[in-house]
Every structure is written in C-alpha cells, then in structure tokens.
C-alpha atoms as a PDB file:
ATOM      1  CA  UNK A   1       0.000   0.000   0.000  1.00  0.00           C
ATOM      2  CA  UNK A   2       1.203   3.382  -0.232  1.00  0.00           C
ATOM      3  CA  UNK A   3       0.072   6.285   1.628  1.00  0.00           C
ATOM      4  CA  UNK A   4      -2.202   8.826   0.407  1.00  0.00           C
ATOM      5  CA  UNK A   5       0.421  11.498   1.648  1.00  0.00           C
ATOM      6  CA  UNK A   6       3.289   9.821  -0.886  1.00  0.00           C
ATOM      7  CA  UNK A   7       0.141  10.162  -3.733  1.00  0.00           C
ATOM      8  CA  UNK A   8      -0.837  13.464  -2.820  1.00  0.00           C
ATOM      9  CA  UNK A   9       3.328  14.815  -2.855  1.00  0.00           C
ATOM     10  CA  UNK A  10       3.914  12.746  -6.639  1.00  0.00           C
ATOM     11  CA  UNK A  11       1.279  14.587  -7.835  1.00  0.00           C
ATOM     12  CA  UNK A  12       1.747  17.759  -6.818  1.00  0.00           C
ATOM     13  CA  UNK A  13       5.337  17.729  -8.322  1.00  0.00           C
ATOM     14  CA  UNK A  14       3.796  16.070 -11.349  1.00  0.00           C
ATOM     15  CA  UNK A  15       1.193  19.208 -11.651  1.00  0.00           C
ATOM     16  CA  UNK A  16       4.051  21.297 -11.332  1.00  0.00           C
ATOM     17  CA  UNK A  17       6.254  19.778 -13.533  1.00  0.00           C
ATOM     18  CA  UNK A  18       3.831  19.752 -16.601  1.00  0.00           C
ATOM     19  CA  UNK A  19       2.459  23.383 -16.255  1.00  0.00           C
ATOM     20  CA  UNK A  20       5.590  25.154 -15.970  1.00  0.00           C
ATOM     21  CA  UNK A  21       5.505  29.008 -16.210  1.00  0.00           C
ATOM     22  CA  UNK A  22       6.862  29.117 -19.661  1.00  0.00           C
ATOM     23  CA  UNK A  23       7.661  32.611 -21.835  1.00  0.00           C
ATOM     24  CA  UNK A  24       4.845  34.814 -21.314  1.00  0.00           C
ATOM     25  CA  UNK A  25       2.548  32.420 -19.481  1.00  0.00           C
ATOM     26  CA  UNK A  26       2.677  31.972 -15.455  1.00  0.00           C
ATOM     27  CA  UNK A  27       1.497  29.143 -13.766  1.00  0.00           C
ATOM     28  CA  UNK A  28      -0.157  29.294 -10.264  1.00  0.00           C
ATOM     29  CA  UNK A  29       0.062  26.245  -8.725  1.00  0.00           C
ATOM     30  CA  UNK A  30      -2.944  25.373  -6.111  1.00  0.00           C
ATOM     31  CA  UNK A  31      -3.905  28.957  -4.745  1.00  0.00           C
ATOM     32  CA  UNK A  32      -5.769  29.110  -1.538  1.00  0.00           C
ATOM     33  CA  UNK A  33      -8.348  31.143  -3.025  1.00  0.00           C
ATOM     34  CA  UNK A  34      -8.728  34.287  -5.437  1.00  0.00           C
ATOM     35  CA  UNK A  35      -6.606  36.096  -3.211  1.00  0.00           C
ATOM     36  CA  UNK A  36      -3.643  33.553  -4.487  1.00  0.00           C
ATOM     37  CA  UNK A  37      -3.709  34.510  -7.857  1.00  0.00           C
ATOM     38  CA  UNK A  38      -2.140  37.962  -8.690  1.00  0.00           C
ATOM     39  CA  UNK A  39      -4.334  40.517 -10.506  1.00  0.00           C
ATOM     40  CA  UNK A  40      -1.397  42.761 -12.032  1.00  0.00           C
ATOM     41  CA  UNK A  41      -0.706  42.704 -15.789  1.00  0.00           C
ATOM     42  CA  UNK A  42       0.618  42.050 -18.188  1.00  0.00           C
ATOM     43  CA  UNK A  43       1.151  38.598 -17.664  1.00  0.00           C
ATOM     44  CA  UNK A  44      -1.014  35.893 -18.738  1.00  0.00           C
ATOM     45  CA  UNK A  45      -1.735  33.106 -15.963  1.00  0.00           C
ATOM     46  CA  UNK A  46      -2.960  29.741 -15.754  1.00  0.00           C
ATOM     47  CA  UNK A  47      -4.546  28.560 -12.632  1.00  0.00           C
ATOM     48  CA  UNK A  48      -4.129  25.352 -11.707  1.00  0.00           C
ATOM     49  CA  UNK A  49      -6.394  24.123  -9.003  1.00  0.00           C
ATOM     50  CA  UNK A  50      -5.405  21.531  -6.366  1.00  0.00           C
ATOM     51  CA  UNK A  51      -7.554  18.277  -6.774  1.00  0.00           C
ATOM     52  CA  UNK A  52      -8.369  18.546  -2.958  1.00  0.00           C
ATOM     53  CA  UNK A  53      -9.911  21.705  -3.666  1.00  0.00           C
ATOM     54  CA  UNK A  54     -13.227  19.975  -5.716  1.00  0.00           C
ATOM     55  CA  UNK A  55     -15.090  16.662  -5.031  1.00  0.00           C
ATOM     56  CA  UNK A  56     -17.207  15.183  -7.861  1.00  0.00           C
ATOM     57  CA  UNK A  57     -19.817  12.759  -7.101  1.00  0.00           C
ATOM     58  CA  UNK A  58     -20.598  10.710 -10.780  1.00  0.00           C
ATOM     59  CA  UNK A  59     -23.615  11.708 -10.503  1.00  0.00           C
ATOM     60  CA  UNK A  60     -22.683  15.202 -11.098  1.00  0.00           C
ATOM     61  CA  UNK A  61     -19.716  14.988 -13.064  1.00  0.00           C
ATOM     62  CA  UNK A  62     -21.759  16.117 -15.913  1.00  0.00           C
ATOM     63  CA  UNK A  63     -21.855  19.508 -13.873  1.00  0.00           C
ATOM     64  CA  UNK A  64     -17.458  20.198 -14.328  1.00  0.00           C
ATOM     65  CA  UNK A  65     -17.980  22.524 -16.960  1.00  0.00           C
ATOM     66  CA  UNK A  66     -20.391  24.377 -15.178  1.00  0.00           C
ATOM     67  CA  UNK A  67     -17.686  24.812 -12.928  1.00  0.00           C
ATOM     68  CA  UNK A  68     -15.291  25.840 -15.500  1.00  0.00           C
ATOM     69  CA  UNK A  69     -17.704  28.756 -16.185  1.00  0.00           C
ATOM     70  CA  UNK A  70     -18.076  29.968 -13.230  1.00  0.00           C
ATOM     71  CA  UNK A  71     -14.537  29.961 -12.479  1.00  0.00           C
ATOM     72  CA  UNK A  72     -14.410  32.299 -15.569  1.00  0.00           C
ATOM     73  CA  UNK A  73     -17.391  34.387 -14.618  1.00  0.00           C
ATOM     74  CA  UNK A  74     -15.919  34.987 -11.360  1.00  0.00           C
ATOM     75  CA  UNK A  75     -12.401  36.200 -13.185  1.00  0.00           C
ATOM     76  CA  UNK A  76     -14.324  38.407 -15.452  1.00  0.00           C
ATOM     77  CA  UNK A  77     -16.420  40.058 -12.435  1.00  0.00           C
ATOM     78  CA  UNK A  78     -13.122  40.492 -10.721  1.00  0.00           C
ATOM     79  CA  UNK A  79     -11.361  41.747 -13.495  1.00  0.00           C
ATOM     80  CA  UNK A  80     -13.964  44.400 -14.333  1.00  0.00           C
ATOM     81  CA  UNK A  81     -14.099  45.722 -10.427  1.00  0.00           C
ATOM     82  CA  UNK A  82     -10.404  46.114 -10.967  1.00  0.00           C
ATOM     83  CA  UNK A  83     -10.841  48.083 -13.833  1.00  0.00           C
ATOM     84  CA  UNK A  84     -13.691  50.290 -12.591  1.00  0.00           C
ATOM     85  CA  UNK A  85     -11.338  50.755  -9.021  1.00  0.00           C
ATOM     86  CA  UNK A  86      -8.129  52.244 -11.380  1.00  0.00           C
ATOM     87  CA  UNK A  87     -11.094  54.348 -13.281  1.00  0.00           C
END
C-alpha cells in the first residue's frame, strides 16, 4: 500500500512539472483562493487548481464545466471591479 500522503506529494510535483511558467505564461500552482492569484498585468496566468480543492460525485460529473464557467465568470467580475477601481 502506499500512503495517500506519498500520492498526494507525486502529484503535486507532477502538476508542477507539466504546467511550468513558460515565456509569457505563469502558472499558479494550487492557490488558496482568489486572493492567491495575482491581478497585475501584463502577464497571462494559468490557474491550476489543487484536486483537494473539488469533489465530484458521478452523478454530477456532468456539472465540471459548469464549474469551469463559473470559475471564468468569477475572473471576469473580478477583473472588471479592478478596472472600474483604477477608473
């Protein structure tokens, strides 16, 4: 058996290692929340989220790209109260 701990560490390096921040692209690695993700420009980010951070039943795995828009709907929301602070 191995332990969930030795899972969870392979993985995160794993995550890490195959979404590199790469030229103009950063990765963020498994923020805590929106706070974790840096709103300054001009660089363009990719979030990656920690697979502790969502459960999916199979009965609602047909719902994950509902989550993927609301992810975005929250970005856009925060990136347009940004905009309308530095107005």
């Amino acid at each position: 058996n191995v332990p969930n701990s030795k899972v969870n560490d392979e993985l995160r390096v794993r995550i890490t290692e195959a979404f590199p921040s790469d030229g103009p692209v950063q990765a963020v690695h498994f923020p805590s929340g929106p706070g974790g993700v840096p709103d300054t420009p001009p660089k363009l980010r990719l979030v990656v989220l920690h697979h502790d951070d969502l459960t999916v039943r199979v009965s609602e795995a047909a719902d994950g790209p509902d989550v993927v828009r609301r992810a975005a709907e929250f970005a856009a929301a925060l990136s347009e109260a940004t905009a309308a602070r530095l107005r």
